[in-house]
Structure formats: structure tokens, C-alpha cells
C-alpha atoms as a PDB file:
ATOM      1  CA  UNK A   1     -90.571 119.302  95.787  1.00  0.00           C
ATOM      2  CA  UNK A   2     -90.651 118.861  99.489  1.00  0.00           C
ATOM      3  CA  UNK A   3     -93.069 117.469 101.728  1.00  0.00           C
ATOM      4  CA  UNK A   4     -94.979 121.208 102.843  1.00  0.00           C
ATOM      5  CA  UNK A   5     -95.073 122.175  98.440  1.00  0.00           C
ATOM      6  CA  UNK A   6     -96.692 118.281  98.375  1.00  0.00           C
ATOM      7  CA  UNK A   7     -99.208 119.232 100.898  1.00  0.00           C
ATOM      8  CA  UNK A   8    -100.153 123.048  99.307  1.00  0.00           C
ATOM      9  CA  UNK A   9    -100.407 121.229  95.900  1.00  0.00           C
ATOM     10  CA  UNK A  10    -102.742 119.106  96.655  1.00  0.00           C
ATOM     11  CA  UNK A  11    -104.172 120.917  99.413  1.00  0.00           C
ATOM     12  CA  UNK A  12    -108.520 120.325 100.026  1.00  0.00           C
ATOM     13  CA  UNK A  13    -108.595 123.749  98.807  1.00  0.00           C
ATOM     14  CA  UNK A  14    -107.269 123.117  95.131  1.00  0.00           C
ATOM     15  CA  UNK A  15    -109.275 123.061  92.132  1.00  0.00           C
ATOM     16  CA  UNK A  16    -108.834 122.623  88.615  1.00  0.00           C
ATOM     17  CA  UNK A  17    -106.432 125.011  87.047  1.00  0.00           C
ATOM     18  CA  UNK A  18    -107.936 129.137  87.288  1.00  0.00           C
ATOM     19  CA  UNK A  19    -107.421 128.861  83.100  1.00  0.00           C
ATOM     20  CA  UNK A  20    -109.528 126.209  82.374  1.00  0.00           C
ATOM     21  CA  UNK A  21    -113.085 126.754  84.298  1.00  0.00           C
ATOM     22  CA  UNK A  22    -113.833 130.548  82.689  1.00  0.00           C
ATOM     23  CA  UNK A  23    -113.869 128.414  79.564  1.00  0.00           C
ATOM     24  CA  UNK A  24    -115.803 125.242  80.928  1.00  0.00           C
ATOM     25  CA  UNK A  25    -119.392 127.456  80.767  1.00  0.00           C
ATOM     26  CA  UNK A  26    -118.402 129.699  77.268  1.00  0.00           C
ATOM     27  CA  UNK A  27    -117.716 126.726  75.161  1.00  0.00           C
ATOM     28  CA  UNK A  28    -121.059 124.921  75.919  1.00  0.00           C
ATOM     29  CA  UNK A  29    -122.315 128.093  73.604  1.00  0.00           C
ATOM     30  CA  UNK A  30    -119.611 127.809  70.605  1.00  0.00           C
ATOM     31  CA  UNK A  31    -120.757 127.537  67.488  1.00  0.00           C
ATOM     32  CA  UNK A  32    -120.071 124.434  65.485  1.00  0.00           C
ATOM     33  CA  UNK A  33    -122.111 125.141  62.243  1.00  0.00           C
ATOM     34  CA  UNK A  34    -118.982 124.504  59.570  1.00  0.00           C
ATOM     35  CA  UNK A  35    -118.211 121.670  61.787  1.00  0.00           C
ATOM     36  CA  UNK A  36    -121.691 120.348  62.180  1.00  0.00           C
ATOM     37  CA  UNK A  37    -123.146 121.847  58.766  1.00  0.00           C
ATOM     38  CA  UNK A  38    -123.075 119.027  57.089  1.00  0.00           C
ATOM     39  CA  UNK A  39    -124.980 116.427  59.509  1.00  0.00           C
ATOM     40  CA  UNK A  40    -127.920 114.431  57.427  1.00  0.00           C
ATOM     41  CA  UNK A  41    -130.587 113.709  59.328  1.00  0.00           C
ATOM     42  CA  UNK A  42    -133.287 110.824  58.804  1.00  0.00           C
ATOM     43  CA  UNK A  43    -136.562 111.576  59.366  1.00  0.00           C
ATOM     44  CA  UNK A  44    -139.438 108.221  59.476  1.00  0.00           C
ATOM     45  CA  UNK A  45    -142.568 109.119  57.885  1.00  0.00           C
ATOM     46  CA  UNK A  46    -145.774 107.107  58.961  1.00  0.00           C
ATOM     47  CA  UNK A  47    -146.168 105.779  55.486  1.00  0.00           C
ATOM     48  CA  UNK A  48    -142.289 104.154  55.902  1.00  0.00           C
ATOM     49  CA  UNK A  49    -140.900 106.521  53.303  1.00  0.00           C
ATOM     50  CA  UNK A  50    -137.714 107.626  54.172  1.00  0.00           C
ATOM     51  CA  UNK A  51    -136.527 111.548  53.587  1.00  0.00           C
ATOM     52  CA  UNK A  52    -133.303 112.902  53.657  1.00  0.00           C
ATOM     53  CA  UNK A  53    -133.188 116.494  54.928  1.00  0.00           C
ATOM     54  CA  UNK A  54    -130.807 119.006  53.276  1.00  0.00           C
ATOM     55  CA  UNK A  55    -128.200 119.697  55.429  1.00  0.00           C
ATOM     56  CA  UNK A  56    -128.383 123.156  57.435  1.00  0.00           C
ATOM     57  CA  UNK A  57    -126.428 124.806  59.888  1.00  0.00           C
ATOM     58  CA  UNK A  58    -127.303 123.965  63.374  1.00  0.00           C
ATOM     59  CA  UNK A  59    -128.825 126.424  65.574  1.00  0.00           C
ATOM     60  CA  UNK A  60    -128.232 128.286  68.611  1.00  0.00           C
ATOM     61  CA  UNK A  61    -129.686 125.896  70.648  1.00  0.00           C
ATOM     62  CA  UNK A  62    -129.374 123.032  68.698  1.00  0.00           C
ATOM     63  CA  UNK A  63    -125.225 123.750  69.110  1.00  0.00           C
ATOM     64  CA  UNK A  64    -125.572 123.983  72.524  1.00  0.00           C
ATOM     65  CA  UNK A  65    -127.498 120.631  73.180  1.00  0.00           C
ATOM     66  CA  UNK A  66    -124.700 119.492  71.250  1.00  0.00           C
ATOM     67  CA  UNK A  67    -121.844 120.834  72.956  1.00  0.00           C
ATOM     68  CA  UNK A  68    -122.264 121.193  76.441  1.00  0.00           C
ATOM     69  CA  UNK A  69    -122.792 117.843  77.105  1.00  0.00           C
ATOM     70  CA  UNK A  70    -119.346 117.178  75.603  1.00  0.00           C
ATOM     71  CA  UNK A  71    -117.917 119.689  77.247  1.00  0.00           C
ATOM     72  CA  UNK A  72    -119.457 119.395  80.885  1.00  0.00           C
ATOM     73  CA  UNK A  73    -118.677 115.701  80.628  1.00  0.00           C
ATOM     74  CA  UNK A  74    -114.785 116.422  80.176  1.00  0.00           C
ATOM     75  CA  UNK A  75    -114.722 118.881  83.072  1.00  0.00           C
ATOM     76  CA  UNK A  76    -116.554 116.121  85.346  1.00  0.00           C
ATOM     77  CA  UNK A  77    -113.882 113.762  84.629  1.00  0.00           C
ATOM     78  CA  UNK A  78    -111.021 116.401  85.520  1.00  0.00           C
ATOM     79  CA  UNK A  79    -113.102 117.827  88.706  1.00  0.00           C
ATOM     80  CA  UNK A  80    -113.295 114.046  89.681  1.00  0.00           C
ATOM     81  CA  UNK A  81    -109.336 113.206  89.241  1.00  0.00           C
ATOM     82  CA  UNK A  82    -108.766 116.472  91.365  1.00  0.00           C
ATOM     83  CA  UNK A  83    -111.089 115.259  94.019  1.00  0.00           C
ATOM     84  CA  UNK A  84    -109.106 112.027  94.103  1.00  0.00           C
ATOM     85  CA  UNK A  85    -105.838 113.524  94.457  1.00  0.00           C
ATOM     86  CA  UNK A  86    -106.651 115.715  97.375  1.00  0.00           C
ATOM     87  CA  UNK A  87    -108.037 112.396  98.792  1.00  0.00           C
ATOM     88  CA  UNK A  88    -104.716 111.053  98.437  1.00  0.00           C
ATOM     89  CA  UNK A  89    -102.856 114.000  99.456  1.00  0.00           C
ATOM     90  CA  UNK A  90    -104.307 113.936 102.867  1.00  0.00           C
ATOM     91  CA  UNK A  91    -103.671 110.264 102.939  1.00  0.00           C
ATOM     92  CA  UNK A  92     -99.847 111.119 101.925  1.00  0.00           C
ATOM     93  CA  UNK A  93     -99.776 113.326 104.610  1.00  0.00           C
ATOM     94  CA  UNK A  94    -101.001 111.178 107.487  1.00  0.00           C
ATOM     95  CA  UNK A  95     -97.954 108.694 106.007  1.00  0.00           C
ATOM     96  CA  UNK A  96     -95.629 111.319 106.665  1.00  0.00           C
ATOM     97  CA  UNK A  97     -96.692 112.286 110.311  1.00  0.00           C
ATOM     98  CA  UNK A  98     -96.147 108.526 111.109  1.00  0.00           C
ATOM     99  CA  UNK A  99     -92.612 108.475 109.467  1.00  0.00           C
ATOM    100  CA  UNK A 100     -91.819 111.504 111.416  1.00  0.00           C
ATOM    101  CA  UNK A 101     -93.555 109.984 114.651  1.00  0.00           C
ATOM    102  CA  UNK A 102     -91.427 106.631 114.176  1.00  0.00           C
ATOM    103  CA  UNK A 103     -88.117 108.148 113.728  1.00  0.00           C
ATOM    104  CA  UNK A 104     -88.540 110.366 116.315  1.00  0.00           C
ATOM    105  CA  UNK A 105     -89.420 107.052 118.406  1.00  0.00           C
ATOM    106  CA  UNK A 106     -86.677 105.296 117.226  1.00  0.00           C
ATOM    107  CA  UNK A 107     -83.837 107.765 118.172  1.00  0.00           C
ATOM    108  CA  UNK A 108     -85.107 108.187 121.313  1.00  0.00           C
ATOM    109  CA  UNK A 109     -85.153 104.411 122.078  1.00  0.00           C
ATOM    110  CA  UNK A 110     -81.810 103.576 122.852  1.00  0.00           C
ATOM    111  CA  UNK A 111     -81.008 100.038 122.308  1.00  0.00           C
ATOM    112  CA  UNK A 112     -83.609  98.655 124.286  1.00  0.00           C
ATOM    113  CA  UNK A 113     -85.060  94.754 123.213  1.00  0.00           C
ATOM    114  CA  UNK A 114     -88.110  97.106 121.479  1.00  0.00           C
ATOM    115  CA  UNK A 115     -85.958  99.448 118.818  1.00  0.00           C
ATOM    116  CA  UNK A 116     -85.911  96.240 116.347  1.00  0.00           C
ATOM    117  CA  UNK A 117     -90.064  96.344 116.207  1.00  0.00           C
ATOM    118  CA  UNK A 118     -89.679 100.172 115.854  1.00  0.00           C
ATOM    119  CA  UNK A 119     -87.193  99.606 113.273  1.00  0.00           C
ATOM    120  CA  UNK A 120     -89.504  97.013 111.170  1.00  0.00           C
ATOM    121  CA  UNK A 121     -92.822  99.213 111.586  1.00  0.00           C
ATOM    122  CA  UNK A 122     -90.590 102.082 110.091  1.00  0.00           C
ATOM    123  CA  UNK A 123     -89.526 100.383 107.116  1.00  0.00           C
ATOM    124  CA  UNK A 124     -93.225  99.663 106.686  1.00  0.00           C
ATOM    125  CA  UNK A 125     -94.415 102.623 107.358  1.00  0.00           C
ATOM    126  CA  UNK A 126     -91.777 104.361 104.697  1.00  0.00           C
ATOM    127  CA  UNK A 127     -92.564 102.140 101.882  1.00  0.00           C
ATOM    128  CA  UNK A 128     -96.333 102.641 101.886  1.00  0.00           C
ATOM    129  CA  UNK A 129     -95.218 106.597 101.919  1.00  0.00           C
ATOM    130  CA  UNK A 130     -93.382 105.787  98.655  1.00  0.00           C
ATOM    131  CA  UNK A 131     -95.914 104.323  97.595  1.00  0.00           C
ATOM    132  CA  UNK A 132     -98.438 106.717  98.549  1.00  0.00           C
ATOM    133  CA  UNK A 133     -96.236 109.473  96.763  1.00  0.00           C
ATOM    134  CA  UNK A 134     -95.950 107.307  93.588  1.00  0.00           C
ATOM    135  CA  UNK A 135     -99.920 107.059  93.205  1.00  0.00           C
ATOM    136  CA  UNK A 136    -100.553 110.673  93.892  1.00  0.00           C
ATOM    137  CA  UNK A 137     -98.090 111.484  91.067  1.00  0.00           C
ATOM    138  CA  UNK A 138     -99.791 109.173  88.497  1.00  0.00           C
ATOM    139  CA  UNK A 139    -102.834 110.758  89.757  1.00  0.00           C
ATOM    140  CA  UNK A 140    -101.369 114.346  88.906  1.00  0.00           C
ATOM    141  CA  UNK A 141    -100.725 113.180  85.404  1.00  0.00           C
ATOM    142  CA  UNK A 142    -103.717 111.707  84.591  1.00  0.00           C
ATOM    143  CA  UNK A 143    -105.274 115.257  86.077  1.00  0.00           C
ATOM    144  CA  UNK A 144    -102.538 117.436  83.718  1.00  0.00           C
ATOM    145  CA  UNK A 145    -103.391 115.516  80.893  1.00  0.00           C
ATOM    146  CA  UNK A 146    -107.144 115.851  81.234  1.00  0.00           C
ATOM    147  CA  UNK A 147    -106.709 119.311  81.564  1.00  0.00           C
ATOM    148  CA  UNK A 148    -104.460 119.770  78.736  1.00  0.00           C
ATOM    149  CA  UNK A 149    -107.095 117.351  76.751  1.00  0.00           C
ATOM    150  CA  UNK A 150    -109.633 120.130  77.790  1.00  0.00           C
ATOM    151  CA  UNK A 151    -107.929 122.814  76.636  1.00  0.00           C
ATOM    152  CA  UNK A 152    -107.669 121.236  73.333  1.00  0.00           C
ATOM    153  CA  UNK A 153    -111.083 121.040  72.910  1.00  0.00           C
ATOM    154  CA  UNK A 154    -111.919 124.657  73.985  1.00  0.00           C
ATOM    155  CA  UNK A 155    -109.314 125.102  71.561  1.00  0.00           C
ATOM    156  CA  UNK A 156    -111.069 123.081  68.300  1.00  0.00           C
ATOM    157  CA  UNK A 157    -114.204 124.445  69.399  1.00  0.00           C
ATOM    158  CA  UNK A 158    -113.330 128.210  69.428  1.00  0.00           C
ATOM    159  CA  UNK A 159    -111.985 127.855  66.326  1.00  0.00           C
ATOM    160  CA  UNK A 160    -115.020 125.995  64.896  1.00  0.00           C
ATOM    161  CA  UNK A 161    -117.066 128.837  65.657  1.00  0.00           C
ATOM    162  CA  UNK A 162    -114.989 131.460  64.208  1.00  0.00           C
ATOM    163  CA  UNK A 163    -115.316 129.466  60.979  1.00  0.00           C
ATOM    164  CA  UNK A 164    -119.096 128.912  61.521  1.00  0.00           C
ATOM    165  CA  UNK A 165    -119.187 133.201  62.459  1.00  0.00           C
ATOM    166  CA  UNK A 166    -117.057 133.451  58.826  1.00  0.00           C
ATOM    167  CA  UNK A 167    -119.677 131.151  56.840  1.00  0.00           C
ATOM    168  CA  UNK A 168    -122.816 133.160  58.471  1.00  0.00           C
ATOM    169  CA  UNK A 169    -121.294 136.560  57.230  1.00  0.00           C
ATOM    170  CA  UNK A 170    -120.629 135.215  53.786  1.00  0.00           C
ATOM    171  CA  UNK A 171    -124.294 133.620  53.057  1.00  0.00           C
ATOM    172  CA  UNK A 172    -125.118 137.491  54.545  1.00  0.00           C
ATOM    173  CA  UNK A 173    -122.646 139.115  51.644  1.00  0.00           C
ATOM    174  CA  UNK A 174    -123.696 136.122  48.900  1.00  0.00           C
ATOM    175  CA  UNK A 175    -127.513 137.228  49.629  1.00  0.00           C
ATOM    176  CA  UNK A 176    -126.664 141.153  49.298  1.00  0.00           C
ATOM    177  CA  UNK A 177    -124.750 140.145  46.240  1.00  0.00           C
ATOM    178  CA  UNK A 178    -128.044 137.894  44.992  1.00  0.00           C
ATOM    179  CA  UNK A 179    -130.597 140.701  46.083  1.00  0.00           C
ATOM    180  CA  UNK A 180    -128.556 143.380  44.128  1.00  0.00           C
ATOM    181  CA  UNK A 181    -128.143 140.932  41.114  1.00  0.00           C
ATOM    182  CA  UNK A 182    -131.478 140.219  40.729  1.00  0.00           C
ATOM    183  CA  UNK A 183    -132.432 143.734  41.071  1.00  0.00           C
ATOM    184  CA  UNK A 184    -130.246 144.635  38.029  1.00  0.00           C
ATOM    185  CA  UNK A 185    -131.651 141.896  35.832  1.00  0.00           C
ATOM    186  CA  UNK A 186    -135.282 143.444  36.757  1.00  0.00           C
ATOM    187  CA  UNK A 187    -134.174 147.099  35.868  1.00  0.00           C
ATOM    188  CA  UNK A 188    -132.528 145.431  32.296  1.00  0.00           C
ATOM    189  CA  UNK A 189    -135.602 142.924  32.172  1.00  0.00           C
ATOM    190  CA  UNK A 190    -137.665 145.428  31.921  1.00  0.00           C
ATOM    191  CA  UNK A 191    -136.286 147.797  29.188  1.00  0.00           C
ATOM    192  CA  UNK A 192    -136.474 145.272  26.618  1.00  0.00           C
ATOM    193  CA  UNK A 193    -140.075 144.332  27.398  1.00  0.00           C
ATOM    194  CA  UNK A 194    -141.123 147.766  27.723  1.00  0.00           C
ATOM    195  CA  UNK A 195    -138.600 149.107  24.741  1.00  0.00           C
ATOM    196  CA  UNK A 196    -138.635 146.261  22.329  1.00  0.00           C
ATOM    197  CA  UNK A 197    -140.140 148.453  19.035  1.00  0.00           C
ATOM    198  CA  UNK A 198    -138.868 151.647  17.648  1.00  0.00           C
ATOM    199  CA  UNK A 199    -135.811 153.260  16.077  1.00  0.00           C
ATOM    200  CA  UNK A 200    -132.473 153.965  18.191  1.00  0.00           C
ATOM    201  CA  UNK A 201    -133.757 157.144  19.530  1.00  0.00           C
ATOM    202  CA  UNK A 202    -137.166 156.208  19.967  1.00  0.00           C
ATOM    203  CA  UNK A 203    -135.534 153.128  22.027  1.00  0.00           C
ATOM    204  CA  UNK A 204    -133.074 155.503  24.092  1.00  0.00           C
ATOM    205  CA  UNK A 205    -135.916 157.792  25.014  1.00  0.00           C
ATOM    206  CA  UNK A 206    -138.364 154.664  26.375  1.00  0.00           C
ATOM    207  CA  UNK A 207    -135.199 153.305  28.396  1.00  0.00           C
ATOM    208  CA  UNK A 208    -134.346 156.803  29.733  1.00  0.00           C
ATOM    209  CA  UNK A 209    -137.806 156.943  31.003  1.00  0.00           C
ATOM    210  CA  UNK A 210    -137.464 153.133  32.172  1.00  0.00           C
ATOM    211  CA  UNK A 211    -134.407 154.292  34.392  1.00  0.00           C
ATOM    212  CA  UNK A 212    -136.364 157.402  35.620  1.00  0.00           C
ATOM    213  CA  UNK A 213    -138.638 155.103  37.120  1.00  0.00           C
ATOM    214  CA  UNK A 214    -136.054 153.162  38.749  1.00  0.00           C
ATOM    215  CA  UNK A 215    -136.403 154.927  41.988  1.00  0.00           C
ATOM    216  CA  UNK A 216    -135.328 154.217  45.734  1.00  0.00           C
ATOM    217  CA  UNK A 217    -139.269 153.994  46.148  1.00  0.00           C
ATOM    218  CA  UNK A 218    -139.187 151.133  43.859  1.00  0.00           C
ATOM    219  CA  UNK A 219    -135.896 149.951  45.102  1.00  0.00           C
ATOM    220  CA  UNK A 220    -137.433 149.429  48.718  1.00  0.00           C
ATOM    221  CA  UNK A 221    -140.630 147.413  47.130  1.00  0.00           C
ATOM    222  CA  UNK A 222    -138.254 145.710  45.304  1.00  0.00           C
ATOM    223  CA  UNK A 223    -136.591 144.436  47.901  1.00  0.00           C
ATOM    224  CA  UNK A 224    -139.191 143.861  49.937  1.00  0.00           C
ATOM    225  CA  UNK A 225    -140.700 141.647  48.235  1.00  0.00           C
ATOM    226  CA  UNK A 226    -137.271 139.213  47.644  1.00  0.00           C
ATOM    227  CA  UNK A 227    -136.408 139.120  51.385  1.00  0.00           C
ATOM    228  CA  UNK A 228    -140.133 138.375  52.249  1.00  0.00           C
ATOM    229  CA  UNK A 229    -139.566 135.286  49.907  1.00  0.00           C
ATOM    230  CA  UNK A 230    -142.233 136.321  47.558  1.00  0.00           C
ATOM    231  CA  UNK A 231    -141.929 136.818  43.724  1.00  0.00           C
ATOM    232  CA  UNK A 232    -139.474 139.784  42.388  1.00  0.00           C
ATOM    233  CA  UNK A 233    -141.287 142.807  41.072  1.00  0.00           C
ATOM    234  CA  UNK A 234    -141.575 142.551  36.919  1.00  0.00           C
ATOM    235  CA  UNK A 235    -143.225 144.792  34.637  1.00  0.00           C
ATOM    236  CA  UNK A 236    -146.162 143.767  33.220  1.00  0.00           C
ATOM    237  CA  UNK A 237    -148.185 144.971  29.542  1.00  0.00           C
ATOM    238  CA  UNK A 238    -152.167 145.650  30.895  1.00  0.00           C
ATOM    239  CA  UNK A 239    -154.642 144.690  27.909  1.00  0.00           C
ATOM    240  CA  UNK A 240    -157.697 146.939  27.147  1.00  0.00           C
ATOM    241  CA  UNK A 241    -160.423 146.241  29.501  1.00  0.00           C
ATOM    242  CA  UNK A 242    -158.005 143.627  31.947  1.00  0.00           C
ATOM    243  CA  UNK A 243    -158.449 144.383  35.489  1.00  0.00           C
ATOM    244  CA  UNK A 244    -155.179 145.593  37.323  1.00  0.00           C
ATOM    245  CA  UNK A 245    -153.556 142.504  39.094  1.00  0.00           C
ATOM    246  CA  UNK A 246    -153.892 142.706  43.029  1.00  0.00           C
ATOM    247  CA  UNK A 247    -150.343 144.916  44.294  1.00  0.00           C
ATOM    248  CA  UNK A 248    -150.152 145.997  40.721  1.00  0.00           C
ATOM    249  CA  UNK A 249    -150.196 149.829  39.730  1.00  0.00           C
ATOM    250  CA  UNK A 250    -149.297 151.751  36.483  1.00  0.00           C
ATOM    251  CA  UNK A 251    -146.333 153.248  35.593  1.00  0.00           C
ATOM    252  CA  UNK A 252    -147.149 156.709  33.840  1.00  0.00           C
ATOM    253  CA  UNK A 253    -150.439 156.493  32.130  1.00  0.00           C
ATOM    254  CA  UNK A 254    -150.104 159.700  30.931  1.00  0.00           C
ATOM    255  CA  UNK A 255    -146.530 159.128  28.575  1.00  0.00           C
ATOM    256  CA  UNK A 256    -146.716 157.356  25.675  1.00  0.00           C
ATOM    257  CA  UNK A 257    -143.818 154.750  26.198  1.00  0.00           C
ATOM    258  CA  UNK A 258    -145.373 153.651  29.854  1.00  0.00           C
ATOM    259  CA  UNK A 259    -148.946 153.763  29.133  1.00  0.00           C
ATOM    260  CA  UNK A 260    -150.823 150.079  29.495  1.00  0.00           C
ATOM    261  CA  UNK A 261    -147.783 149.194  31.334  1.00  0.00           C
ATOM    262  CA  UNK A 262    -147.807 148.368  35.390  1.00  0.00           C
ATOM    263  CA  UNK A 263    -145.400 147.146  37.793  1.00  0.00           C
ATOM    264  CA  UNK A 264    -146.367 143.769  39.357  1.00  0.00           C
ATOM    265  CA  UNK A 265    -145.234 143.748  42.641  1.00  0.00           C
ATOM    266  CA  UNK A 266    -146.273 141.548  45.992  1.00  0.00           C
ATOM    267  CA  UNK A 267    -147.906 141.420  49.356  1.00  0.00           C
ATOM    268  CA  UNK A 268    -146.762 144.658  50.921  1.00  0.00           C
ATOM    269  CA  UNK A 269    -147.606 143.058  54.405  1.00  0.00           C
ATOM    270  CA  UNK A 270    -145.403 140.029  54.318  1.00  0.00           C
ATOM    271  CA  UNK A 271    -142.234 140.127  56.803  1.00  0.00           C
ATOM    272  CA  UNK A 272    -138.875 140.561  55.443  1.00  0.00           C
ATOM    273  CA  UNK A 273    -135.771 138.012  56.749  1.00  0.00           C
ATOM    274  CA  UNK A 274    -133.012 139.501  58.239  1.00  0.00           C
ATOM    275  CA  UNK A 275    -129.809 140.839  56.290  1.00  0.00           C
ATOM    276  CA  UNK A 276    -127.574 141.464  59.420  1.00  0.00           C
ATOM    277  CA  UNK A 277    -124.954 143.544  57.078  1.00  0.00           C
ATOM    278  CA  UNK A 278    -126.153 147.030  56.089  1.00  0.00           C
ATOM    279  CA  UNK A 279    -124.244 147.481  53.413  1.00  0.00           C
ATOM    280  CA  UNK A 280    -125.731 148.389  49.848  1.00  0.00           C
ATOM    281  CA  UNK A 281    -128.540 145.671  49.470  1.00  0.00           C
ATOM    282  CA  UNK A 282    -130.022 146.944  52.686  1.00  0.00           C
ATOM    283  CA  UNK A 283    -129.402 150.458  52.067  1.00  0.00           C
ATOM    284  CA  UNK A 284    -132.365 153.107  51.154  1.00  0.00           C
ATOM    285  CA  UNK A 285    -130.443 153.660  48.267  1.00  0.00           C
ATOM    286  CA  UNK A 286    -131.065 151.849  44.829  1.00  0.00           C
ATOM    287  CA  UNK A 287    -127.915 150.446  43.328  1.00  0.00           C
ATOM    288  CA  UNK A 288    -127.035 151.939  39.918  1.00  0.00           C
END
């Protein structure tokens, strides 16, 4: 490298490399939940009793709090190691004028009873350029390998969140899957309370009419009522005289398999939690 590529590379202008800083900002907002899932944390309650929270994914803000610190605090140290060098690189420069100055001096001397000052001040004057060169190179790799030390953890942290994205999809699927299982233990719950007497067609015919009431109606109340965190819908046998439950209603007074029985369902009101995935627990549809 010569003397001019010295002087662009380190140049007042510079800055860190262009592929690092688009990523400086973004990673502050990575998610770290697998990474950070399984942090414990103590809690002191006034009557000195100690309780251990179950550990919980982190969230958006709480990751951020987290990680941008982290982050910010290893593209401080590079922006600071860059400032340095172009410090230096102006220094190196101003060494290199006065080389150039002193030779320039010295040929033009002669052999005059000054040439052996000009001669000492230029050795001087070339070693502290050496040396001047020497730091700004150490300089440069402590800079490269901050960078690359950066990049690394862009690198650890992109990938955490991918895995935290991957987790948060498949608590999504395993509550689909435990919204649909529980609503086929209802549907089969419920034929052998409301079915339990009678012959094998007398039994077919009460758990045909148990399925007919299996609707998409009954499917969204059903649901309803698990994502709003409430109890799951069950059927329930009315006594003479009882007063219907509150959210209760009866299933077909008028048949003879159905009468005195009701559906005991919940708080109609309530607010749901989020299933981001619309697949078949979220559908309008009842699963068979």
C-alpha cells in the first residue's frame, strides 16, 4: 500500500464498514426468547418470602432493553477505534510531508557544514514515521477485529430470533392442536353422559342426535370460551324444578334423548387470546 491508499484509508471521511451499521439499529430489536426463555427471576416479597417465577419468553420490549444495550455498546467501541485511527492517519501524514520536506532539503544542500544536522533530523524524522505507520496498523486490527466481533454477534443474534420466531409458531400449532383436542373429548364426553342407557340402537340414535348438535354454532362457543381462558362447554342433566345455570340453554326439549339436558357454556363477553395461525382451530368450521 502506498502512502496516497494510506491516506484514503484512513481518510476523516471513513467510517465503520457500509455492512455493519444497517445491522447496528435491526439487531437492538432481535428476538432472543429461546435464548433468554429460560431466565428465573427472583422476586422479594414484603413478608421476606422468596418466589421463583416460571420462566417465560421475554417480550418485545423486554428483548430490546436487553439487546440494544449490548449491541450499541459494541458499535461505540468500533466507532471509537475508527475515530482513533483517522486521528493517527492525519498524524501519519504530517510525518510524511516532513520526510518529503527533509529530503528534499537535504539534496539540495550540497555539502555544506549544515547537511550532517539535516541528515540526523531525517533519520529522526523517518523513524517516528515507522513508527507512526506501525501504530496505525495495530490500530486497524484492533478496528477489523471489532468489526468482525460485531458481525458475529449480529450473527448469534439473528439466528436466536429465528429460533425464538420457530418456538412462537409452535406454542401457536401446540394450542390449535390442544383447542381441537379438547373439543373432541367434549363432543365424545358428551355422548356417554347423554347416551349411557338403552340398547345398541337406542344408543346409536341418541349419539346421532348428539353429533347433529355438534354444529359450527357450537363450535364457535366452544371455542370461545377456551381461548377466553374460561371453562370448556360440557353438557349438563337439568333436574325437575332446577333453575337453568347462567350461559346455560337446552338442547332439544322437544326429543326425547335431549330433553332435561343443556349445554353449559361461559361468559359470552369475555375476550378471546390471539391464535396468530388460521388454520383449523381458528376456522368457522367445526373439526369432525
Amino acid at each position: 500500500m502506498n502512502e496516497n491508499e494510506e491516506e484514503e484509508d484512513y481518510d476523516g471521511g471513513s467510517s465503520v464498514p457500509a455492512f455493519v451499521l444497517p445491522f447496528v439499529t435491526a439487531a437492538a430489536a432481535l428476538g432472543v426468547g429461546s435464548l433468554l426463555g429460560g431466565l428465573v427471576i427472583w422476586l422479594l416479597k414484603p413478608a421476606e418470602i422468596h418466589e421463583v417465577k416460571v420462566p417465560r419468553d421475554l417480550t418485545q420490549a423486554e428483548l430490546e432493553e436487553v439487546c440494544a444495550p449490548f449491541v450499541i455498546e459494541k458499535d461505540d467501541e468500533v466507532q471509537a477505534v475508527q475515530a482513533q485511527m483517522v486521528t493517527l492517519a492525519k498524524d501519519l501524514k504530517a510525518k510524511n510531508e516532513r520526510v518529503a520536506e527533509l529530503e528534499a532539503k537535504l539534496g539540495s544542500s550540497g555539502s555544506g557544514p549544515g547537511r550532517s544536522a539535516i541528515v540526523a533530523e531525517l533519520e529522526k524524522a523517518k523513524r517516528e514515521l515507522a513508527e507512526a505507520k506501525q501504530e496505525l496498523e495495530q490500530v486497524k486490527a484492533e478496528r477489523d477485529q471489532l468489526v468482525e466481533d460485531l458481525k458475529k454477534t449480529i450473527v448469534q443474534l439473528e439466528e436466536a430470533e429465528a429460533r425464538a420466531e420457530f418456538e412462537a409458531e409452535q406454542k401457536e400449532l401446540y394450542k390449535a392442536d390442544a383447542l381441537i383436542n379438547k373439543w373432541k373429548n367434549f363432543k365424545a364426553e358428551s355422548k356417554l353422559d347423554i347416551c349411557e342407557k338403552g340398547g345398541r340402537k337406542k344408543m346409536g340414535k341418541c349419539r346421532e342426535k348428539v353429533d347433529s348438535i355438534m354444529t359450527d354454532v357450537l363450535w364457535g362457543e366452544f371455542k370461545h370460551c377456551v381461548l377466553a381462558g374460561q371453562e370448556a362447554p360440557t353438557v349438563l342433566e337439568i333436574t325437575k324444578d332446577a333453575t337453568l345455570p347462567q350461559y346455560a340453554r337446552y338442547i332439544d326439549e322437544e326429543d326425547k334423548v335431549t330433553k332435561g339436558w343443556a349445554l353449559l357454556l361461559c361468559d359470552p363477553t369475555l375476550p378471546e387470546a390471539d391464535l396468530e395461525h388460521e388454520d383449523q382451530a381458528v376456522s368457522a368450521k367445526a373439526p369432525e
